[in-house]
Protein backbone atom coordinates (compact mmCIF):
# COMPACT_ATOMS: atom_id res chain seq x y z
CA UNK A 1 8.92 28.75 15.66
CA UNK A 2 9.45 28.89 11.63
CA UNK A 3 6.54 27.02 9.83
CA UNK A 4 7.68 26.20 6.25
CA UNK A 5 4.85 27.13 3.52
CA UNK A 6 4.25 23.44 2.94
CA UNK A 7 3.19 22.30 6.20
CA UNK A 8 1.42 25.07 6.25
CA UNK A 9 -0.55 24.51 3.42
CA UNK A 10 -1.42 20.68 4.44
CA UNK A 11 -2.87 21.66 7.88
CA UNK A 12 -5.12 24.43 5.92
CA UNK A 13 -5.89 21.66 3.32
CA UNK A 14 -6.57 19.28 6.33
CA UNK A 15 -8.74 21.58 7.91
CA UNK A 16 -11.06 22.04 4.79
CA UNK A 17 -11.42 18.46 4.60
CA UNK A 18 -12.45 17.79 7.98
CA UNK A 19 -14.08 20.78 9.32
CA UNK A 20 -17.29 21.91 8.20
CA UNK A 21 -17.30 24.23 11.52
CA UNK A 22 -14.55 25.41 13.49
CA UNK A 23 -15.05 26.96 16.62
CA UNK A 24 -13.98 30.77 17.43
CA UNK A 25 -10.53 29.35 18.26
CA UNK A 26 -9.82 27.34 15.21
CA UNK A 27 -10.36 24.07 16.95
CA UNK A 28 -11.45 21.76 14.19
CA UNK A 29 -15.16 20.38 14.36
CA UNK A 30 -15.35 17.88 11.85
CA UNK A 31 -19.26 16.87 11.55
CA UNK A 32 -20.54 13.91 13.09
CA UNK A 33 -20.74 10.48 10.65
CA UNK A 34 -22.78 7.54 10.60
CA UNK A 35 -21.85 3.92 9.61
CA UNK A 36 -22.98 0.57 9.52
CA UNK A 37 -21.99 -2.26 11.65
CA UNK A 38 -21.49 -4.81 8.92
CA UNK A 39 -19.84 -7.91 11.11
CA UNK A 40 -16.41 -7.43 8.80
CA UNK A 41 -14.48 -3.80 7.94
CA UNK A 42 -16.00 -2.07 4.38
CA UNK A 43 -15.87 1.56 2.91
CA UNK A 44 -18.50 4.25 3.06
CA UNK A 45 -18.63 8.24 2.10
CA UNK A 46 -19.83 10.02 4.88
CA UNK A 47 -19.26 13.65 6.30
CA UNK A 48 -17.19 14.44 3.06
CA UNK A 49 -15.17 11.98 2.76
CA UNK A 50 -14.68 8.34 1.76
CA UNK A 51 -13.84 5.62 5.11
CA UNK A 52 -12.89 2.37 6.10
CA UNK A 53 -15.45 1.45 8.56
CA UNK A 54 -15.06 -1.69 11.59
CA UNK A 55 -16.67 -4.68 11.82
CA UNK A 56 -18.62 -3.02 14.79
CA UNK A 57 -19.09 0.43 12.55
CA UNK A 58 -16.59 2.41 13.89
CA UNK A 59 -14.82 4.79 11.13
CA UNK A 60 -10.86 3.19 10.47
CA UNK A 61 -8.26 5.22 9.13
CA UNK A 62 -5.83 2.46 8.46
CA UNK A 63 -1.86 3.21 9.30
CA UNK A 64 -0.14 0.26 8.78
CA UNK A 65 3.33 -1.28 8.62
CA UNK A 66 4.65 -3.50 6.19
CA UNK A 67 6.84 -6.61 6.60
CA UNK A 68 6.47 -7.01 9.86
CA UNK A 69 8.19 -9.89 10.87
CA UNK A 70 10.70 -11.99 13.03
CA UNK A 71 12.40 -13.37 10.15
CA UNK A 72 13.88 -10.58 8.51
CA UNK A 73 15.76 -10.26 5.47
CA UNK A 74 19.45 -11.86 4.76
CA UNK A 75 22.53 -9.53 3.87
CA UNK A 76 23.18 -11.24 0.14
CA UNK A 77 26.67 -10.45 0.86
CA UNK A 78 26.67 -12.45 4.65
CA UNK A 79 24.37 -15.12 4.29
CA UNK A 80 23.45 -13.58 7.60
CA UNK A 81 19.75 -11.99 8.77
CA UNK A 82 20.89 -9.66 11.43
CA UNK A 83 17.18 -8.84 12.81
CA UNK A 84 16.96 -12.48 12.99
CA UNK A 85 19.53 -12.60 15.21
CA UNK A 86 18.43 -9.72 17.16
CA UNK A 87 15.17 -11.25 17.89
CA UNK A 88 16.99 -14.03 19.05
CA UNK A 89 18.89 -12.44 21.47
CA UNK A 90 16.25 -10.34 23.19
CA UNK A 91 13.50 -12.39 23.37
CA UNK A 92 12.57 -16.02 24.38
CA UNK A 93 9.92 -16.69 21.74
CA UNK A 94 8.52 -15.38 18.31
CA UNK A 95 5.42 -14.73 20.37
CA UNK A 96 7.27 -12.56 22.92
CA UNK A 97 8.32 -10.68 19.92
CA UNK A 98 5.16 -10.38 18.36
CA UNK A 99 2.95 -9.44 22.17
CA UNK A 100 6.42 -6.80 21.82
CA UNK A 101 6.25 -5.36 17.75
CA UNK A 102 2.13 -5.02 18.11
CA UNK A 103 2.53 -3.27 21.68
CA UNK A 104 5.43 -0.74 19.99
CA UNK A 105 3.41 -0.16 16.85
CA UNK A 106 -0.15 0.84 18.72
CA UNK A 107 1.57 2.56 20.66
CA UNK A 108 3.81 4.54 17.74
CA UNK A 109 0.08 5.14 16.47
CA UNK A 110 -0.34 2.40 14.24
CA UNK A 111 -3.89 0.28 13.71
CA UNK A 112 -2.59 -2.22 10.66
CA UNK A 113 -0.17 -4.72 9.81
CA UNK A 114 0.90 -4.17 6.06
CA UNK A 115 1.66 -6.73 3.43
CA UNK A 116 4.41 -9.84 3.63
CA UNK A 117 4.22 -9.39 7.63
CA UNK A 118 3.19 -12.70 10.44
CA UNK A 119 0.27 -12.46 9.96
CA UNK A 120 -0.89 -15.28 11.77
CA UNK A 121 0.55 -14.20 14.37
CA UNK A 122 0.08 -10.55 14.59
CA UNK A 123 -3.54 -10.67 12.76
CA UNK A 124 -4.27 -12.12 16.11
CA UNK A 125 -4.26 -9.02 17.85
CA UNK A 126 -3.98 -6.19 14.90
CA UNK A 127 -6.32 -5.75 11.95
CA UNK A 128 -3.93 -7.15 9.26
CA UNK A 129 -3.94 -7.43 5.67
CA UNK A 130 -3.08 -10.73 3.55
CA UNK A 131 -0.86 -10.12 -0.38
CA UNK A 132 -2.36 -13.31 -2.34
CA UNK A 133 -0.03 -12.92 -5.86
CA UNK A 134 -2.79 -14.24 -7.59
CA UNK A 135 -1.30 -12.82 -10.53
CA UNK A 136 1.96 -13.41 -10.10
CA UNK A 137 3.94 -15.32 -13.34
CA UNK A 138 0.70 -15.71 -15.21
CA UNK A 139 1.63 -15.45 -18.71
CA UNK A 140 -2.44 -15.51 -20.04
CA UNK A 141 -5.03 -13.76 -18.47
CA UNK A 142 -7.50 -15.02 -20.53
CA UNK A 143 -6.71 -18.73 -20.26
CA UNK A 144 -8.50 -21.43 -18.71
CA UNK A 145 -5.07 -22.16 -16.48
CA UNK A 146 -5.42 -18.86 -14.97
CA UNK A 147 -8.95 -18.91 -13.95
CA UNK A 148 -8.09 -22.24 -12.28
CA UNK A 149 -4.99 -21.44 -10.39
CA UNK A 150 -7.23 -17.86 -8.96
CA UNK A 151 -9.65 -20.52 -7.76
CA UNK A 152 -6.85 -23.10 -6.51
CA UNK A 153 -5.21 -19.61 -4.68
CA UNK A 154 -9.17 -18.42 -3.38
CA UNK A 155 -9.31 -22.34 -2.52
CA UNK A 156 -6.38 -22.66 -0.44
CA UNK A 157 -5.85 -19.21 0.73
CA UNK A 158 -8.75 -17.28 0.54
CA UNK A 159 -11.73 -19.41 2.24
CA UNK A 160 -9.70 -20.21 5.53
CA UNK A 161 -9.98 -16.29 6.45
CA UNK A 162 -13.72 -15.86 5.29
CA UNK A 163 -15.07 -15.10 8.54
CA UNK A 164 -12.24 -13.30 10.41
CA UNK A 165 -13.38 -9.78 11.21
CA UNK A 166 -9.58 -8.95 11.60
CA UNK A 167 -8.92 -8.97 8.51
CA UNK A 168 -9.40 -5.72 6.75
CA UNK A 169 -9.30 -7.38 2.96
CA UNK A 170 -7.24 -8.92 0.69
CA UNK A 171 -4.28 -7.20 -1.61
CA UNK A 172 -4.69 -9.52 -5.20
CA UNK A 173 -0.83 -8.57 -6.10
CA UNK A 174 1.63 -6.68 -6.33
CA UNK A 175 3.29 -4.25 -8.54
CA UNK A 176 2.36 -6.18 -11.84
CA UNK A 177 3.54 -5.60 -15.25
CA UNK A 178 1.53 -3.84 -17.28
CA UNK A 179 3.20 -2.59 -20.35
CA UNK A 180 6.64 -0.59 -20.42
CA UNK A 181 9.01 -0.31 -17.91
CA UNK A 182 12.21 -1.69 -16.08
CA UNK A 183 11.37 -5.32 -16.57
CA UNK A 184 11.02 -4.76 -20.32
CA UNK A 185 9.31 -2.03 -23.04
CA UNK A 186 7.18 -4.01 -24.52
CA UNK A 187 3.57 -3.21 -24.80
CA UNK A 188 1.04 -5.70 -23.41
CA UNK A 189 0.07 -6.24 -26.82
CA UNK A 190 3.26 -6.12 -28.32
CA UNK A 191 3.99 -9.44 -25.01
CA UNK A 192 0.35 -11.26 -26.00
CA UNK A 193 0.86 -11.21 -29.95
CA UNK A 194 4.33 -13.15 -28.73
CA UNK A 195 2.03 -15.80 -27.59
CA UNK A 196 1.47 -19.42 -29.37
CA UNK A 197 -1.33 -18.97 -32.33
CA UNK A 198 -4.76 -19.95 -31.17
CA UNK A 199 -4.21 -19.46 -27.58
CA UNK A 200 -6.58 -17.56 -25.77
CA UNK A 201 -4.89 -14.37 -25.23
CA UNK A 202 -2.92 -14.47 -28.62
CA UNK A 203 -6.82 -14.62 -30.05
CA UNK A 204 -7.97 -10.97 -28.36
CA UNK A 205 -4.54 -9.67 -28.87
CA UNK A 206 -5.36 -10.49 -32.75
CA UNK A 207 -8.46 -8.50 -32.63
CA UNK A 208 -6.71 -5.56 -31.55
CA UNK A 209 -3.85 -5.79 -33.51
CA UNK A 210 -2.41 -1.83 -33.71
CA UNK A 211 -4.70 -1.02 -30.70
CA UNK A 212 -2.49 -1.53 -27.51
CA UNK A 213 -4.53 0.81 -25.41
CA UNK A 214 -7.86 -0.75 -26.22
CA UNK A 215 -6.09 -4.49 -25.98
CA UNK A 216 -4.71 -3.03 -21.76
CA UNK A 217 -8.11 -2.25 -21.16
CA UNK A 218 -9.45 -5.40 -22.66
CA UNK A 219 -6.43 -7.19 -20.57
CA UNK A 220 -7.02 -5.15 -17.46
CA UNK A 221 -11.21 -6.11 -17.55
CA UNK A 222 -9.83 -9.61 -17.68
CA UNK A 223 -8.08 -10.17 -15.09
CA UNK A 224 -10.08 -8.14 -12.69
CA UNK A 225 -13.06 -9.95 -13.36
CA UNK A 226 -11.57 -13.64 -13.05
CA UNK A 227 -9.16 -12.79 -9.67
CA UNK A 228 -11.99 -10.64 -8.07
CA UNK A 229 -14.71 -13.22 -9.19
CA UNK A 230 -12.56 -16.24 -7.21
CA UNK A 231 -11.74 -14.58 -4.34
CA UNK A 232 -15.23 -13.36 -3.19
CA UNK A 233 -16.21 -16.56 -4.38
CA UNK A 234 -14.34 -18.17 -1.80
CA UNK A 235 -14.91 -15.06 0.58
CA UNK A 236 -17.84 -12.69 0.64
CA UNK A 237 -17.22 -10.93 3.70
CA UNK A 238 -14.01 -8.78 3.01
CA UNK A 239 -12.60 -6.23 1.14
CA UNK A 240 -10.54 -6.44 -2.27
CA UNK A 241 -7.83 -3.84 -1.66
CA UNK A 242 -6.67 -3.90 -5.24
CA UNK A 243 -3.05 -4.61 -6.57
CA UNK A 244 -0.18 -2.09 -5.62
CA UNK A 245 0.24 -0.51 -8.21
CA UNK A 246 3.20 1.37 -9.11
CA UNK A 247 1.93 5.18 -8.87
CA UNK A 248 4.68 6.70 -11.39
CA UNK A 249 4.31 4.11 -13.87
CA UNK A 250 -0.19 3.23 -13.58
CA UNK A 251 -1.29 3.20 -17.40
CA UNK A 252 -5.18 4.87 -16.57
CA UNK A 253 -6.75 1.89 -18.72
CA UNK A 254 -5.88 -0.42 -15.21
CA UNK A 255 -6.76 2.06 -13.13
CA UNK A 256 -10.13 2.40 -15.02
CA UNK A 257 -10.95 -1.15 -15.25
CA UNK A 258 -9.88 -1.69 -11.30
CA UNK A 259 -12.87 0.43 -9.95
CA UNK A 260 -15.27 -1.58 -11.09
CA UNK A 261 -14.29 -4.52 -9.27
CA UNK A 262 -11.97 -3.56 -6.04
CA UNK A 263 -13.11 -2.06 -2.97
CA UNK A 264 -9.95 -0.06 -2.38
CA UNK A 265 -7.54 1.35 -5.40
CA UNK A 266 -4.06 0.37 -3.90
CA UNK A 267 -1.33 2.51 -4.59
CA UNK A 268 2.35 2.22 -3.75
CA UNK A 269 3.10 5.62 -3.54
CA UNK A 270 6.57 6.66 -3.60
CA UNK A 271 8.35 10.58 -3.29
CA UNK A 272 11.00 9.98 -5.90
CA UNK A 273 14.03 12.06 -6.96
CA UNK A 274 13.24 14.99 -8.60
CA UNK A 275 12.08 14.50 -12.42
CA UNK A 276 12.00 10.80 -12.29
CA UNK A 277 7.94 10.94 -13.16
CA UNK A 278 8.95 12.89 -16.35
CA UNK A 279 11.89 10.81 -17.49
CA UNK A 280 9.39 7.39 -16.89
CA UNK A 281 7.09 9.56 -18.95
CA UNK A 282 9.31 9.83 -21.53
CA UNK A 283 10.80 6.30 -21.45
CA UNK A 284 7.24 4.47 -21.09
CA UNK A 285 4.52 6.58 -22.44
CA UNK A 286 2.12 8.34 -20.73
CA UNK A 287 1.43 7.54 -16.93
CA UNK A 288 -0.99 9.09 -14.52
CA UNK A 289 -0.10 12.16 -12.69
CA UNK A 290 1.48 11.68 -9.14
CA UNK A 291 1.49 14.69 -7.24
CA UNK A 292 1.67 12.65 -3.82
CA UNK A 293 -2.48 13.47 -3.41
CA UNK A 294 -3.13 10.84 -6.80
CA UNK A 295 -6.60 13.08 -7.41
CA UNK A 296 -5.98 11.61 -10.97
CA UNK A 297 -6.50 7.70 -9.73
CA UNK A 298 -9.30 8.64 -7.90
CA UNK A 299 -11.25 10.49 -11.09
CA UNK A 300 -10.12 7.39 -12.99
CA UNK A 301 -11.67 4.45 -10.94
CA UNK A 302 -14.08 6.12 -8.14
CA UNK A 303 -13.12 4.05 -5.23
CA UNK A 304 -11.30 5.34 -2.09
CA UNK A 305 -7.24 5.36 -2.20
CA UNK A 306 -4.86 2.86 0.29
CA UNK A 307 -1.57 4.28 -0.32
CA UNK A 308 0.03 0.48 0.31
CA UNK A 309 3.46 1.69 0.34
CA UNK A 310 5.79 4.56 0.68
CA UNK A 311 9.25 5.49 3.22
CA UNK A 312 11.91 7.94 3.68
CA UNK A 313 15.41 6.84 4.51
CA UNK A 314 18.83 8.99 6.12
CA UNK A 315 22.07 9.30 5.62
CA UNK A 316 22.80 8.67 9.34
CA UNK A 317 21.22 6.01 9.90
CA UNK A 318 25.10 4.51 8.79
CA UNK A 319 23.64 2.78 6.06
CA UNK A 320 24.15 2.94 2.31
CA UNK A 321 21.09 3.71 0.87
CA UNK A 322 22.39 3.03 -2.40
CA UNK A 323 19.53 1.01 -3.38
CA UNK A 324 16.60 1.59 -4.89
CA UNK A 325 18.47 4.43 -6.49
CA UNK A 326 15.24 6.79 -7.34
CA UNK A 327 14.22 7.85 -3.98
CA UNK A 328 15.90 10.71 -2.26
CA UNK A 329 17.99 10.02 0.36
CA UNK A 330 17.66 12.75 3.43
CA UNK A 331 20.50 13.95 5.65
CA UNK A 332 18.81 13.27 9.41
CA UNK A 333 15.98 11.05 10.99
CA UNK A 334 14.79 14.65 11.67
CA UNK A 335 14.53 15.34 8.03
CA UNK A 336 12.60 11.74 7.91
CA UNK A 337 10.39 12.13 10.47
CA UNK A 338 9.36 16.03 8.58
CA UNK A 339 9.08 14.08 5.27
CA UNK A 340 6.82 11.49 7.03
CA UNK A 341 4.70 14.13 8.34
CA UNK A 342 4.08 16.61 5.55
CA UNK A 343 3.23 12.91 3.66
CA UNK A 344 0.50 11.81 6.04
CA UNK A 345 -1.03 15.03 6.69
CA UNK A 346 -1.33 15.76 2.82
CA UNK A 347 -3.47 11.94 3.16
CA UNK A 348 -5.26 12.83 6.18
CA UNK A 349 -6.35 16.03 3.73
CA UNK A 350 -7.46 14.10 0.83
CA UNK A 351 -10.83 13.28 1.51
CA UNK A 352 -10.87 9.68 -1.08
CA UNK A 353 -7.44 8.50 0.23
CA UNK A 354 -8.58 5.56 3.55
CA UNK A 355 -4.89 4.79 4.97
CA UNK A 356 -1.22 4.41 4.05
CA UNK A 357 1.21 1.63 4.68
CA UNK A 358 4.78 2.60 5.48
CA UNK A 359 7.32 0.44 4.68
CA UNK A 360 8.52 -1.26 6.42
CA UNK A 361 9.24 -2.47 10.24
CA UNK A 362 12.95 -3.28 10.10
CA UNK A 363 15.60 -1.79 7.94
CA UNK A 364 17.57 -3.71 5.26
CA UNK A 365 20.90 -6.02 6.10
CA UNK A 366 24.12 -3.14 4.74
CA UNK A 367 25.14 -5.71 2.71
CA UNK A 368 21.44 -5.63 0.49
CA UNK A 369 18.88 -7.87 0.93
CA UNK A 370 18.14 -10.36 -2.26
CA UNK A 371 17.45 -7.98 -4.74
CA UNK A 372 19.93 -5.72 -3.56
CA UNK A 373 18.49 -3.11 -1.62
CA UNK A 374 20.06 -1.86 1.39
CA UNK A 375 18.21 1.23 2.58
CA UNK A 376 17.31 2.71 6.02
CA UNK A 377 13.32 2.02 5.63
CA UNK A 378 12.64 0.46 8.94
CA UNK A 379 10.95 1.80 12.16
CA UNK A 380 13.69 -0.23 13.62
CA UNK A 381 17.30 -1.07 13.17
CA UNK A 382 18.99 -3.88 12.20
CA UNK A 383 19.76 -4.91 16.00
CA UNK A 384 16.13 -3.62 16.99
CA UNK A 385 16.68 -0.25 18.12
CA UNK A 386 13.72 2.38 17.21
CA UNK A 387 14.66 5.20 15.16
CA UNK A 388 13.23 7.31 18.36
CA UNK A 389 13.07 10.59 16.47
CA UNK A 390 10.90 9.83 14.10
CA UNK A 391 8.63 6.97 15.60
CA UNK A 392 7.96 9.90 18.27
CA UNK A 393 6.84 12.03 15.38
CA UNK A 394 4.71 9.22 13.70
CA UNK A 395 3.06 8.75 17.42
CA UNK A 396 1.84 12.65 17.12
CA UNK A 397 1.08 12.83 13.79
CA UNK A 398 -1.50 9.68 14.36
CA UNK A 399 -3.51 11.66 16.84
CA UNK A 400 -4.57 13.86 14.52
CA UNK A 401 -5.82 11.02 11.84
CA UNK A 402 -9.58 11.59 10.62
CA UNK A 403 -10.94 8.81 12.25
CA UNK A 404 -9.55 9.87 15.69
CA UNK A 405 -11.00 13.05 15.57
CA UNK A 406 -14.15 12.45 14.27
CA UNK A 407 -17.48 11.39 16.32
CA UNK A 408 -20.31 8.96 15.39
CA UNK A 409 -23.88 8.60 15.92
């Protein structure tokens, strides 16, 4: 059997990592770790690398699943949600579908469920993850509004979940705007000097008037500290997994400012087309480097790496895949599942990086979802059928994850 030069590469890399001896055979040995039973899951460097670690103290690579849910998305063009009616059809409850998605993703070697999923229902039986949008539509960090609706969210949200060891911590938002990009090219600066005179934010973005890299650092500081400070606040006991951050378009002042306050540096982590990270560059300025391993984020906010969401999609899978337009678009689930593996074993390898999130559960309606996308991301299709070849591929792949082939003492 042919083994292409890049696979090959990511076991050697893997087995670096992992194995500090190796036995005459080239079984991998990783050394023995110990870590603290805590009551809720945490992170902790051990044996050479960085962990998520159980409630009971049990090291937790997390592979996890986003948008797993019953109610799936509408086809904009129908008014229809297929999956919805798929779920339906084949079973005679939303429970009976959830006892059914967590018993087909443990057993596809998954041990999370990802962001915008049922959680109350699946966090039940799966370590599970909750997306607050604390963030979300604020247009001041630095006002007293915003500090009050992070409390109001922590309030209402937050402090309900405090003492779930389930749940493995708490995503503050996702893929904010932080200076140029599709949404608009304005700098943060160039957005906060906009502001009314005299209000808060318009007052720092005064004091660095020709500065915007010192004003996103200044911004970035902010809002860390006042959505971090509410949340553990309200909630003590688990993790702050950071905000999903765009990888290809992560100014390093956010990055920077993030490690001092998250547990967890979440990235959304995407393969794109070839030279999209270089035309961004030139569009938006200077980004960090993503060469799929993120070593940059890492050396920019010292705290371990949750890659919070990435996919493959194929050309047979009958759908259009049109939309998003910057990803590649492979010819076979065959060519998915190999994409999906040389991916995972290049995060197994990197000893900072603590999980990945695929997204998601159920592919999009043909017809595009709201915003338009129509892609074959799911696990599943449509009507609820597993894309066998490569769920069987994710099932192997997961037996080789660090914290299933490490021991504890």
């Amino acid at each position: 059997m042919l083994i292409s030069t890049t696979r090959l590469l990511h076991w050697m890399a893997l087995a670096v990592v992992v194995c500090v001896g190796c036995s005459s055979d080239g079984t991998v040995t990783p050394p023995p770790v110990h870590l603290e039973a805590t009551g809720f899951f945490h992170t902790e460097q051990a044996g050479g690398r960085w962990w998520l670690v159980t409630p009971d103290g049990q090291p937790f690579f997390s592979l996890g699943v986003n948008h797993v849910t019953a109610s799936s998305d509408t086809d904009q063009q129908t008014g229809q949600c297929p999956y919805c009616e798929a779920v339906a059809a084949d079973y005679p409850s939303t429970q009976a579908w959830g006892d059914a998605a967590v018993q087909r993703l443990q057993g596809w070697g998954f041990n999370t469920i990802g962001a915008w999923s049922d959680d109350d229902l699946l966090g039940q039986q799966m370590p599970y993850t909750v997306l607050l949008d604390i963030g979300s539509g604020a247009a001041d960090y630095f006002s007293p509004e915003f500090e009050a609706s992070c409390t109001t969210v922590a309030t209402n949200t937050v402090a309900a979940r405090k003492t779930d060891p389930n749940l493995l911590g708490w995503f503050l938002d996702n893929e904010l705007h932080w200076g140029p990009d599709w949404r608009n090219g304005d700098t943060m600066l160039d957005t906060y000097e906009q502001l009314p005179a005299g209000s808060p934010g318009r007052l720092v973005a005064d004091a660095h008037a020709g500065d915007p890299s010192g004003f996103l650092s200044a911004l970035a500081e902010q809002y860390f500290q006042v959505t971090t400070s509410a949340v553990r606040a309200a909630d003590p006991n688990h993790m702050i997994l950071g905000i999903r951050i765009i990888s290809v378009l992560a100014p390093i002042e956010v990055v920077t400012a993030a490690g001092a306050w998250v547990d967890v540096m979440s990235v959304n982590n995407y393969e794109y087309n070839a030279g999209l990270p270089d035309e961004l560059e030139k569009l938006f300025g200077p980004v960090l480097s993503t060469d799929n391993s993120l070593a940059d984020f890492y050396a920019a906010c010292n705290r371990p790496l949750l890659f919070s969401e990435f996919s493959y999609r194929a050309q047979d899978s009958g759908l259009p895949n049109t939309y998003p337009p910057v990803f590649p678009v492979l010819a076979t689930q065959s060519d998915r599942a190999d994409a999906y593996e040389s991916y995972t074993r290049s995060s197994f390898a990197a000893p900072y990086v603590v999980g990945q999130h695929w997204f998601e559960f159920t592919d999009e309606p043909s017809g595009g979802r709201f915003d338009g996308e129509n892609s074959n991301f799911g696990l599943v299709s449509t009507s609820d059928v597993p894309w066998q070849t490569l769920v069987d591929r994710m099932t192997a792949v997961a037996a080789s994850a660090p914290d299933r082939v490490v021991t504890t003492y």
